[in-house]
Protein backbone atom coordinates (compact mmCIF):
# COMPACT_ATOMS: atom_id res chain seq x y z
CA UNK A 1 57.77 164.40 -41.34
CA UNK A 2 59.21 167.84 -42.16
CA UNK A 3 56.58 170.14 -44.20
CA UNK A 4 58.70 169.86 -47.65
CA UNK A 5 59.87 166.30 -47.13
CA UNK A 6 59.66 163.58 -49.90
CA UNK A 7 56.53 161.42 -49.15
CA UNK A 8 58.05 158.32 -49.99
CA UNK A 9 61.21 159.23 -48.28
CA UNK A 10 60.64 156.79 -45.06
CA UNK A 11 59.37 153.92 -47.35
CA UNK A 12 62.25 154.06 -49.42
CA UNK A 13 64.22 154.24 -46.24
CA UNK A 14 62.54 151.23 -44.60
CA UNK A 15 62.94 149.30 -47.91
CA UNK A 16 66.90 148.92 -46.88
CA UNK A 17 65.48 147.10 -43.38
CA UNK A 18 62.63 145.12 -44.81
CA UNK A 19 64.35 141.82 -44.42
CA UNK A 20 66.86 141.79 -41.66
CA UNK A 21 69.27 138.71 -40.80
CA UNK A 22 68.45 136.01 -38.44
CA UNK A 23 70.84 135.38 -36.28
CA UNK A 24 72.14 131.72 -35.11
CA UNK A 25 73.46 131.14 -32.17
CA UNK A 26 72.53 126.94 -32.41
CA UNK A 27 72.56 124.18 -35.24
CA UNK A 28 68.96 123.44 -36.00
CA UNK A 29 67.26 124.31 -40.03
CA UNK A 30 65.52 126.77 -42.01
CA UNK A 31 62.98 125.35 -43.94
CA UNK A 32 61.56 127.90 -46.79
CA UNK A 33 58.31 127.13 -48.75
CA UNK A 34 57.91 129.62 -52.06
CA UNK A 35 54.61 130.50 -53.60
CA UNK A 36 54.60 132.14 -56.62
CA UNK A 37 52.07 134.85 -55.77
CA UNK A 38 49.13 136.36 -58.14
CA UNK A 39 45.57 136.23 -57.63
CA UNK A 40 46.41 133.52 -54.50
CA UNK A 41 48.35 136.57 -52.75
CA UNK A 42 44.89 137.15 -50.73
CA UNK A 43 44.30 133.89 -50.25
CA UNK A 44 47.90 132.68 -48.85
CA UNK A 45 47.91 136.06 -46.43
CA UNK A 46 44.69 135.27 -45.09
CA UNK A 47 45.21 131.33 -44.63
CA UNK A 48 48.42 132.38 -42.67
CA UNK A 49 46.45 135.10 -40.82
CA UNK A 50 43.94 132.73 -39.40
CA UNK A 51 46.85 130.15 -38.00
CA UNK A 52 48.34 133.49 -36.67
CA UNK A 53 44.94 134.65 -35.19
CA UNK A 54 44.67 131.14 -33.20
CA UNK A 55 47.89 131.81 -31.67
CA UNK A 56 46.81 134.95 -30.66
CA UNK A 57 48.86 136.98 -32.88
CA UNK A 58 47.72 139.92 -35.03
CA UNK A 59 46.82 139.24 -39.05
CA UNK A 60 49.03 140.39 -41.85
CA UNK A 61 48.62 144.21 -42.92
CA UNK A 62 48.56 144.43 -46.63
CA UNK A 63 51.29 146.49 -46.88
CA UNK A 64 53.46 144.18 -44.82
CA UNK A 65 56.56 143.08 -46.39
CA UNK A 66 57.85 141.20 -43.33
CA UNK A 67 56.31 139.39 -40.44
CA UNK A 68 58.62 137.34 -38.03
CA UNK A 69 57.02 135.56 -34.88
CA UNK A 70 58.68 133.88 -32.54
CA UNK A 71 56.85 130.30 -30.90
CA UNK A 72 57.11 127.86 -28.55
CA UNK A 73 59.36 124.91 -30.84
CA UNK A 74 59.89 127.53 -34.07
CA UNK A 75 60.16 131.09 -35.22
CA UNK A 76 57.70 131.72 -38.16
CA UNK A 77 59.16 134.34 -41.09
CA UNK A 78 56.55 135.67 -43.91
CA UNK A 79 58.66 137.14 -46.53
CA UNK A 80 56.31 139.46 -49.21
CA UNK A 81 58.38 139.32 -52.85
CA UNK A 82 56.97 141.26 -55.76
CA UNK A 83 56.54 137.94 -57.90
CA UNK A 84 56.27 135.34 -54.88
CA UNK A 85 55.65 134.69 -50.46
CA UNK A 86 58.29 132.72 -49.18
CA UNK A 87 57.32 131.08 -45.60
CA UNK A 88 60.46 130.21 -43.33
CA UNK A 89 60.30 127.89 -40.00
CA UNK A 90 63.45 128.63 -37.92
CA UNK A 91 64.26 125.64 -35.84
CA UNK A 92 66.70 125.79 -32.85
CA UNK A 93 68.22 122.11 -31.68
CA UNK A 94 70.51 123.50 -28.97
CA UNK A 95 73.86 123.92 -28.14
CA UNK A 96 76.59 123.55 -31.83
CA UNK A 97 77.84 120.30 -31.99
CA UNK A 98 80.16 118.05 -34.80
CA UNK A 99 77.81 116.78 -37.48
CA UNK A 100 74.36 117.54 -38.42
CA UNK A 101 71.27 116.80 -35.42
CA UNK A 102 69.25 113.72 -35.30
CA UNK A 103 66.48 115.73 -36.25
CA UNK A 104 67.78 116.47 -39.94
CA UNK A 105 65.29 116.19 -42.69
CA UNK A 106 62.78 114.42 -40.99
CA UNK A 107 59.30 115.89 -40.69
CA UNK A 108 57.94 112.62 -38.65
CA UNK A 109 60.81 114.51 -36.00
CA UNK A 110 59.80 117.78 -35.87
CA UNK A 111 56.10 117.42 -35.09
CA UNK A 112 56.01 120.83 -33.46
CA UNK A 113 56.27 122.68 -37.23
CA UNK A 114 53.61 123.54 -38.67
CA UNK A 115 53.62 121.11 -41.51
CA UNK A 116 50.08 120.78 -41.08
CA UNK A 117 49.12 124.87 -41.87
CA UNK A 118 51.80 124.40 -44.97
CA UNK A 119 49.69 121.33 -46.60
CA UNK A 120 46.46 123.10 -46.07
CA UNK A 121 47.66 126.22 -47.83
CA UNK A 122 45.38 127.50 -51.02
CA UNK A 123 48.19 127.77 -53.18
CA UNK A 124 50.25 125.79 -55.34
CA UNK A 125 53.87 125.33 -53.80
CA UNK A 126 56.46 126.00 -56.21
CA UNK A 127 59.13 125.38 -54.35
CA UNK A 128 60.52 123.67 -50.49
CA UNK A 129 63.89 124.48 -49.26
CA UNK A 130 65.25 122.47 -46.28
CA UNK A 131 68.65 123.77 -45.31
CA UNK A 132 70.62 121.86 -41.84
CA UNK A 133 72.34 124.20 -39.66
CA UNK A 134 75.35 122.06 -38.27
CA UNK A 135 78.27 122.29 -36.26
CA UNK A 136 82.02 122.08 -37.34
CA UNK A 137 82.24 119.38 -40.63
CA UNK A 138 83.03 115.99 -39.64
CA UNK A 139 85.95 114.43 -40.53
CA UNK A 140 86.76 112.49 -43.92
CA UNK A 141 83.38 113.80 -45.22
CA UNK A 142 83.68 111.58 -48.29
CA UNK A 143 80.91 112.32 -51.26
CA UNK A 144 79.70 109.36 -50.45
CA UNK A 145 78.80 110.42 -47.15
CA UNK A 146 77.54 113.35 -48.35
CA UNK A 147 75.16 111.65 -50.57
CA UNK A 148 73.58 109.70 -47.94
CA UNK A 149 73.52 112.48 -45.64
CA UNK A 150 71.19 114.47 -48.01
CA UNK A 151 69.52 111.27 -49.63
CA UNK A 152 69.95 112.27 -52.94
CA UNK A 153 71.86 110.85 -55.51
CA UNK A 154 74.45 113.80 -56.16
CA UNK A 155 75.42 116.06 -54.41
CA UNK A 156 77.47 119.71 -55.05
CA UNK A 157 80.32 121.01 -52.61
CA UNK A 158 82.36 123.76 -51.26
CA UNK A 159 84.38 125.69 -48.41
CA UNK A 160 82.48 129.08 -48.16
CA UNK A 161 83.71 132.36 -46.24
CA UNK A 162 86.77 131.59 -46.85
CA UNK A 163 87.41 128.41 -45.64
CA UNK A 164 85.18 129.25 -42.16
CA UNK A 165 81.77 126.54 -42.86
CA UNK A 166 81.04 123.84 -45.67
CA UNK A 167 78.06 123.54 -47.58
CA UNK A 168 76.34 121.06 -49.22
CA UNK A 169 74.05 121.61 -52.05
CA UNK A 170 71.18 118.37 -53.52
CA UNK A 171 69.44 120.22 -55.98
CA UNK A 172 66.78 117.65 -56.39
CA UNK A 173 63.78 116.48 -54.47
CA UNK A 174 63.37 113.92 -51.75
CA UNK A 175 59.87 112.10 -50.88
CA UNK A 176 58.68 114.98 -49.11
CA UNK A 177 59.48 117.57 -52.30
CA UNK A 178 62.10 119.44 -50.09
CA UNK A 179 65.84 120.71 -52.20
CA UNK A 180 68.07 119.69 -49.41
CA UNK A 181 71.69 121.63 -48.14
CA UNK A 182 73.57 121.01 -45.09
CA UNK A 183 75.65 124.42 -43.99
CA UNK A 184 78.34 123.10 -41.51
CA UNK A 185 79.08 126.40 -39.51
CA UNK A 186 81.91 125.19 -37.13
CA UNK A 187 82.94 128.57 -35.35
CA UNK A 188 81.22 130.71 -37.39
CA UNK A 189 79.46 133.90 -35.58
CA UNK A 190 75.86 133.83 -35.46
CA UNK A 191 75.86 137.17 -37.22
CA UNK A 192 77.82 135.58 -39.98
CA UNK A 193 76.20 132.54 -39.51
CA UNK A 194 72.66 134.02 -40.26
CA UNK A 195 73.98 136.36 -43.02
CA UNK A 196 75.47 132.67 -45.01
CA UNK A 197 72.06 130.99 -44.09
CA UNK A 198 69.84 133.80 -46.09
CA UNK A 199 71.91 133.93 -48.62
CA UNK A 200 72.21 130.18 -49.31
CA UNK A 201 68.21 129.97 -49.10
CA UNK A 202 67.94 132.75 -51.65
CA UNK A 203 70.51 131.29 -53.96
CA UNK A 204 68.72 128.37 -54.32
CA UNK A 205 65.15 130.29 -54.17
CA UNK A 206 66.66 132.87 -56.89
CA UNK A 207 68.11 129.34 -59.25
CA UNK A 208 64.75 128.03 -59.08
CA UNK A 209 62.82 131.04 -60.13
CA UNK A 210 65.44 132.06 -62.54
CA UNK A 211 64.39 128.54 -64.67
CA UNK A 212 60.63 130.07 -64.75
CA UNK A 213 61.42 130.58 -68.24
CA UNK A 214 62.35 127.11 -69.33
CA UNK A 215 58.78 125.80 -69.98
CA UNK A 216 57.45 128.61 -71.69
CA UNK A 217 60.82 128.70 -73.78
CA UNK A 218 60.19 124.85 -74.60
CA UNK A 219 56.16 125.55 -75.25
CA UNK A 220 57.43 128.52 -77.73
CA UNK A 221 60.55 126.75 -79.54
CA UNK A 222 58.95 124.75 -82.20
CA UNK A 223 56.22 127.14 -83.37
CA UNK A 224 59.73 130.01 -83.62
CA UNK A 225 61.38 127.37 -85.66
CA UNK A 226 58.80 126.90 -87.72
CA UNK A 227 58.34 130.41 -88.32
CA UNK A 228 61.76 131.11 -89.02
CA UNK A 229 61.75 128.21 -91.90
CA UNK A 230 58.23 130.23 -93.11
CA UNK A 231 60.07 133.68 -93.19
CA UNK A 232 63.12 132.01 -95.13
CA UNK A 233 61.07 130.88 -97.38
CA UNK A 234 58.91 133.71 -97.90
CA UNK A 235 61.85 135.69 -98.32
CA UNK A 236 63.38 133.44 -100.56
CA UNK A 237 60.10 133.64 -102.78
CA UNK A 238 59.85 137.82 -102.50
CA UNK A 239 63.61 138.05 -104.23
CA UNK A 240 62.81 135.41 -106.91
CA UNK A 241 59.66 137.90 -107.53
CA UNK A 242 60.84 141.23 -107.03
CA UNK A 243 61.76 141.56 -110.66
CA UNK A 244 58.97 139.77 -112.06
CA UNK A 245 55.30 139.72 -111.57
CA UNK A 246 55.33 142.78 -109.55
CA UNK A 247 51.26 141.44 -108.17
CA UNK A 248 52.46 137.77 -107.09
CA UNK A 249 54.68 139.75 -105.22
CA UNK A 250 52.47 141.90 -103.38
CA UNK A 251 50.74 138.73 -102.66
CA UNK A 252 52.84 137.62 -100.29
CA UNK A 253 52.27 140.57 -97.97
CA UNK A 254 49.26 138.90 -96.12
CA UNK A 255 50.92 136.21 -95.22
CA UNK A 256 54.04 139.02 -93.90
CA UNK A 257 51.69 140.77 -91.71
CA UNK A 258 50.23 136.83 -90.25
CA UNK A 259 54.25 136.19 -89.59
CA UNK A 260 54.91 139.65 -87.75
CA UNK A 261 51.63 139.52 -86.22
CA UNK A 262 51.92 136.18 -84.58
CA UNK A 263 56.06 136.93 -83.43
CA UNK A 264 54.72 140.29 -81.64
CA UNK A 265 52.28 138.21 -80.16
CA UNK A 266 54.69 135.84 -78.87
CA UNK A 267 57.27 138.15 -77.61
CA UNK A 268 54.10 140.06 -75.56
CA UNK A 269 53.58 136.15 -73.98
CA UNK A 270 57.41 136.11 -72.98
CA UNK A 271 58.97 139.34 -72.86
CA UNK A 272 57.92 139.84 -68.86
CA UNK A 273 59.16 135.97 -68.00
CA UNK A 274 62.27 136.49 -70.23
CA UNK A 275 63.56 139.88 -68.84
CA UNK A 276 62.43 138.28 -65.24
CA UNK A 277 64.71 135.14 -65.96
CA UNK A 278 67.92 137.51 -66.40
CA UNK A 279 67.07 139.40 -63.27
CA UNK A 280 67.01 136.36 -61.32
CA UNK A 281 70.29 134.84 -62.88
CA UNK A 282 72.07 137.94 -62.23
CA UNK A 283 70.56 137.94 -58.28
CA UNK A 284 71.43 134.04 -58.15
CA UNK A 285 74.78 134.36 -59.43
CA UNK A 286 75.71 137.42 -57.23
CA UNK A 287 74.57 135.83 -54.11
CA UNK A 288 77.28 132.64 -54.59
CA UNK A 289 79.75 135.02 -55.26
CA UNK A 290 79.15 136.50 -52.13
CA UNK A 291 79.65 132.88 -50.59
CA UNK A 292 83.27 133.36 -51.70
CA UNK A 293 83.16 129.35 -52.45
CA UNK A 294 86.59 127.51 -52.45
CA UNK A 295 87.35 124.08 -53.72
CA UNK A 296 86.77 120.76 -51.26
CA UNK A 297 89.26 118.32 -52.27
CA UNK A 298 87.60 115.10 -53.77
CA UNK A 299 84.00 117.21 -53.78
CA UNK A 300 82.19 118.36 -57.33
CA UNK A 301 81.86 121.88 -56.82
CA UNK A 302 79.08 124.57 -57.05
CA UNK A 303 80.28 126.10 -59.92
CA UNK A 304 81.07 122.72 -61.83
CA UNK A 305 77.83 121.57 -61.13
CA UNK A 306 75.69 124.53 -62.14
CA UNK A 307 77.96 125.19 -64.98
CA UNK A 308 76.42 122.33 -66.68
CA UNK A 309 73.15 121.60 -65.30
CA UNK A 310 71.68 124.99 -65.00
CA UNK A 311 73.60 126.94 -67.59
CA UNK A 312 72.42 125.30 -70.39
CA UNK A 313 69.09 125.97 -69.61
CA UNK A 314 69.52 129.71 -69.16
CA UNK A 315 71.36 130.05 -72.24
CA UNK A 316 68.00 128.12 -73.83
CA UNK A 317 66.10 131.12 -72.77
CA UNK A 318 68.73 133.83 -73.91
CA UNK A 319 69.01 131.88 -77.15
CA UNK A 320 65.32 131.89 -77.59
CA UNK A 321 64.73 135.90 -76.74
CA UNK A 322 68.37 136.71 -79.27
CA UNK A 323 66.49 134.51 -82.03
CA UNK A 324 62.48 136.23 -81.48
CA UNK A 325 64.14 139.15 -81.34
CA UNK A 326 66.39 138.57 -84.54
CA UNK A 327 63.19 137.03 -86.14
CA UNK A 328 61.29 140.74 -85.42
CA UNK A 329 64.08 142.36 -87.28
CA UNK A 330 64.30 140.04 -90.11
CA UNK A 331 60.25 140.24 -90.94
CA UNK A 332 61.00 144.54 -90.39
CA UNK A 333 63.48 144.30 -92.99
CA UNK A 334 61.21 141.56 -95.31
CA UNK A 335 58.51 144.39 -94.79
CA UNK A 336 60.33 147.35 -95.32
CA UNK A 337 61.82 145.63 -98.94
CA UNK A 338 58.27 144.81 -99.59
CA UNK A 339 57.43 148.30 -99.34
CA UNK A 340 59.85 149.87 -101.55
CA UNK A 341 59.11 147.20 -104.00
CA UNK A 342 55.12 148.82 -103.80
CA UNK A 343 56.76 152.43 -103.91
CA UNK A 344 58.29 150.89 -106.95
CA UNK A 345 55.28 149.68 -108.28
CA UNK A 346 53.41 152.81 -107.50
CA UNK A 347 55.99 155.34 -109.24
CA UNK A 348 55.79 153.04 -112.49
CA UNK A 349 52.02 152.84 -112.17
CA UNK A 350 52.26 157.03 -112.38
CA UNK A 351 54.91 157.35 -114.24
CA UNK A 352 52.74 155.22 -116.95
CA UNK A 353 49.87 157.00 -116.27
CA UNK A 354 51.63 160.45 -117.04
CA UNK A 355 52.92 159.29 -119.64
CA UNK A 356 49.61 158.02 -120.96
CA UNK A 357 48.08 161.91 -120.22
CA UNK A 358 50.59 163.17 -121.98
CA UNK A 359 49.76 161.47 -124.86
CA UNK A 360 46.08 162.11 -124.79
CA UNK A 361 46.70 166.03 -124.10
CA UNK A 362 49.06 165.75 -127.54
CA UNK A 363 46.21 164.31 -129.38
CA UNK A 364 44.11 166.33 -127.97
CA UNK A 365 46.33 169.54 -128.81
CA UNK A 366 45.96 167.87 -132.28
CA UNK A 367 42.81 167.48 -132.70
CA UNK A 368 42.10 171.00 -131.33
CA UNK A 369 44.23 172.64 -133.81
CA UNK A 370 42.04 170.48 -137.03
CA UNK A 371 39.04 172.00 -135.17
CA UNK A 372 40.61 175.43 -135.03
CA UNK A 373 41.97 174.97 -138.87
CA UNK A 374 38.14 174.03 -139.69
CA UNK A 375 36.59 176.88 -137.56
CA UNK A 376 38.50 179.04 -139.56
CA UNK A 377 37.61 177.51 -142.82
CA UNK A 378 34.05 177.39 -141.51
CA UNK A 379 34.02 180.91 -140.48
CA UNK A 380 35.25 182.30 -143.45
CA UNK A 381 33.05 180.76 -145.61
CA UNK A 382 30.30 182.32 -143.13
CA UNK A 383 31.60 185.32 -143.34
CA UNK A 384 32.26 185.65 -147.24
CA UNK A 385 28.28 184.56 -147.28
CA UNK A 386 27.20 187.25 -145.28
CA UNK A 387 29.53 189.74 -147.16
CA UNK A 388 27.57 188.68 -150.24
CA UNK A 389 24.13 188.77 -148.79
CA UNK A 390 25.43 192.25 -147.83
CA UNK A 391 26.48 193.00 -150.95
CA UNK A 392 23.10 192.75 -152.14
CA UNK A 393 21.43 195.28 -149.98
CA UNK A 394 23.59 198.36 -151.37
CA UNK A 395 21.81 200.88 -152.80
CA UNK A 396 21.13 200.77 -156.90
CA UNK A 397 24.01 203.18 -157.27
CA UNK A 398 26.53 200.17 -155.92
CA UNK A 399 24.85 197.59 -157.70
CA UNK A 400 27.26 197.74 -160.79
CA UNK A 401 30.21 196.58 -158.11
CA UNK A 402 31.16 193.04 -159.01
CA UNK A 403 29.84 190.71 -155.66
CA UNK A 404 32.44 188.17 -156.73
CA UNK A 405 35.16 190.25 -156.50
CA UNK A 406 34.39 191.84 -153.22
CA UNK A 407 34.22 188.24 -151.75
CA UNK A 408 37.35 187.35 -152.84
CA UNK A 409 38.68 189.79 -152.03
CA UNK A 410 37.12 189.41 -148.07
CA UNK A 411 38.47 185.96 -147.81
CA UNK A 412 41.92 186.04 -146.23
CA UNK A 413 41.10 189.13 -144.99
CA UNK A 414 38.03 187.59 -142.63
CA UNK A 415 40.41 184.09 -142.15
CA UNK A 416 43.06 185.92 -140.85
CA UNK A 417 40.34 188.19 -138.35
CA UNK A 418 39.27 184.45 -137.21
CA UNK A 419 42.34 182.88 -137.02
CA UNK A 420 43.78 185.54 -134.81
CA UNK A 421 40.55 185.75 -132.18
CA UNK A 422 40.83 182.02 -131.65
CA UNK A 423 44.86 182.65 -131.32
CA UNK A 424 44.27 184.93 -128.70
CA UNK A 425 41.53 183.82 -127.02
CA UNK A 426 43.83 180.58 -126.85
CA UNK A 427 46.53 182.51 -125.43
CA UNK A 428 44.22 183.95 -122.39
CA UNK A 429 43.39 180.66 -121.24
CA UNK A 430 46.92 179.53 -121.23
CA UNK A 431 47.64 182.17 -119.48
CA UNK A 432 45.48 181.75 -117.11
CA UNK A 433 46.01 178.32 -116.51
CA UNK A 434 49.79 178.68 -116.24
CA UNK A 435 49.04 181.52 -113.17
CA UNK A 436 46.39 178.98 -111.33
């Protein structure tokens, strides 16, 4: 690696290579056994490490995406997914011939798989693909023939590759719990051939995983409807309120907060699983476009078929993330009315209490001026007392003066001295209460 090089450069390199074509040169099958992968990842890797070890092979690195080994009657492929392992057993039955081999679906005929290893393995299988490789189609395939070919009781077909191979599509289980397809090649290249194999085994891997959602969706449904009919009503009970009793109203904001709590809740559960599902759809439905499908005359096609039994469940889960995500922006909308109605509430509440203040300050400023009026009254007759106590303390010579007339005379002089010290002394502290 060069000194200023991107670490990660190779790795994103190598990520282009991780999981190369297998080529097919014979008919023979791909059978492909998907585990979704969590804390069984360890366990899977080392179960299929051990079977490796006894065949004197080396174990599976942790940060191996891809392991392919080749064996006596079967080439073993690990495939490493970020959500699931797939295990593939590549089968070779010789030479291309018309029709499908003897050996089709039938595990009692390949006893040299390792059918044994896949039983034993610590995880739950989610899923068992068993796809025939055969030679050119044979003639008048009839759906009936079809049918029995793949022992099921429908069956889904098309030309693919324009016109070059035929494939055959179950989608449902046998005995065994395989999804059965029958690919006839005819003249195809084993380039192409192996290219049209991986993608048929992922488009039916990638339709499988995108329906993870479906359960969850159905677990979730009726506790969302019910808490969309608890919202409406809720809602319908905050407008009949909102211009009445202004507390019943804020009443209902418990039970709000319950709603929105238990919907964020939900969409945490789902969110991962939901986004997941559209992922996979998208993958699913781009790898049968790249089949390049064409009609079989007297055949149900792909798209037919999945139009109208898989469809309908994926719009299920799109319907259910449009409506938890509509019901999240219908209880933000409940809330934020809620709110104003308590900004409401809170700006009457103030505007009351203002309004309240004002009317004690008014009293107050009436009751201050009686005070003043009576301080002044008070104060006066003080002062005309101590005018005529002073009055008396003049010398002999001032004795003839007349007291009474000397008070009177002091009276509005001394009310109007009071009068304007509490005026101005009432002017410095508004004053300084209008600076502060």
């Amino acid at each position: 690696m060069r000194k200023n090089e991107y670490s990660e450069r190779q790795s994103l390199i190598d990520e282009l290579h991780a999981r190369p074509f297998h080529d097919f040169d014979n008919q023979g099958r791909f059978i492909r056994y998907i585990y979704l992968v969590g804390a069984e990842e360890p366990l899977i890797l080392n179960h299929i490490s051990q079977r490796l070890a006894d065949n004197g092979r080396s174990a599976i690195s942790g940060s191996e995406k891809l392991r392919r080994e080749d064996f006596k009657n079967f080439n073993f492929r690990l495939e490493r997914h970020s959500e699931f392992v797939s295990v593939g057993l590549i089968v070779s039955d010789g030479p291309v011939k018309r029709g499908l081999s003897p050996r089709a679906f039938s595990e009692a005929r390949n006893k040299g798989l390792p059918f044994a290893m896949i039983e034993a393995m610590p995880a739950v299988l989610f899923h068992a693909v068993w796809l025939e490789i055969g030679g050119a189609a044979p003639p008048r395939l009839s759906p009936q023939v079809v049918t029995r070919l793949l022992e099921s009781r429908t069956a889904a077909s098309n030309r693919i590759s324009d016109a070059s191979g035929q494939i055959h599509f179950s989608f449902d289980l046998d005995e065994d719990g395989y999804s059965r397809a029958i690919f006839f090649a005819g003249t195809l290249s084993a380039v192409r051939k192996g290219r049209l194999v991986l993608r048929l085994l992922e488009m039916e891997s990638y339709r499988m995983l995108s329906l993870l959602a479906l359960p969850l969706v159905r677990h979730n449904m009726g506790r969302l409807h019910e808490i969309d009919t608890e919202l409406a009503q809720l809602t319908q009970r905050l407008t009949a309120q909102i211009n009445g009793d202004q507390a019943t109203a804020q009443a209902l904001l418990p039970e709000l907060s319950a709603l929105s709590a238990e919907i964020e809740a939900m969409s945490a559960n789902t969110s991962f699983r939901l986004s997941a599902t559209k992922a996979y759809k998208e993958i699913f439905l781009s790898r049968l476009e790249e089949l390049r499908p064409s009609r079989l005359d007297g055949h149900q096609g792909l798209y037919g078929f999945l139009d109208r039994r898989m469809m309908p469940a994926l719009q299920t889960c799109l319907a259910f993330e449009e409506r938890l995500q509509g019901l999240s922006a219908r209880i933000a909308r409940a809330g934020s009315l809620l709110r104003a109605q308590t900004e409401t509430m809170i700006q009457e509440q103030n505007r009351n209490l203002l309004a309240s203040m004002d009317r004690r300050a008014q009293a107050q400023l009436r009751l201050q001026q009686t005070v003043e009026g009576l301080s002044v009254i008070a104060g006066t007759y003080y002062g005309v007392g101590l005018v005529g106590y002073m009055m008396k303390l003049l010398p002999q010579p001032h004795a003839q003066i007349d007291s009474n007339l000397v008070k009177a005379f002091c009276v509005p002089v001394i009310a109007f001295l009071i009068w304007w010290f509490l005026h101005r002394t009432g002017r410095s502290v508004k004053s300084l209460t209008d600076q502060k």
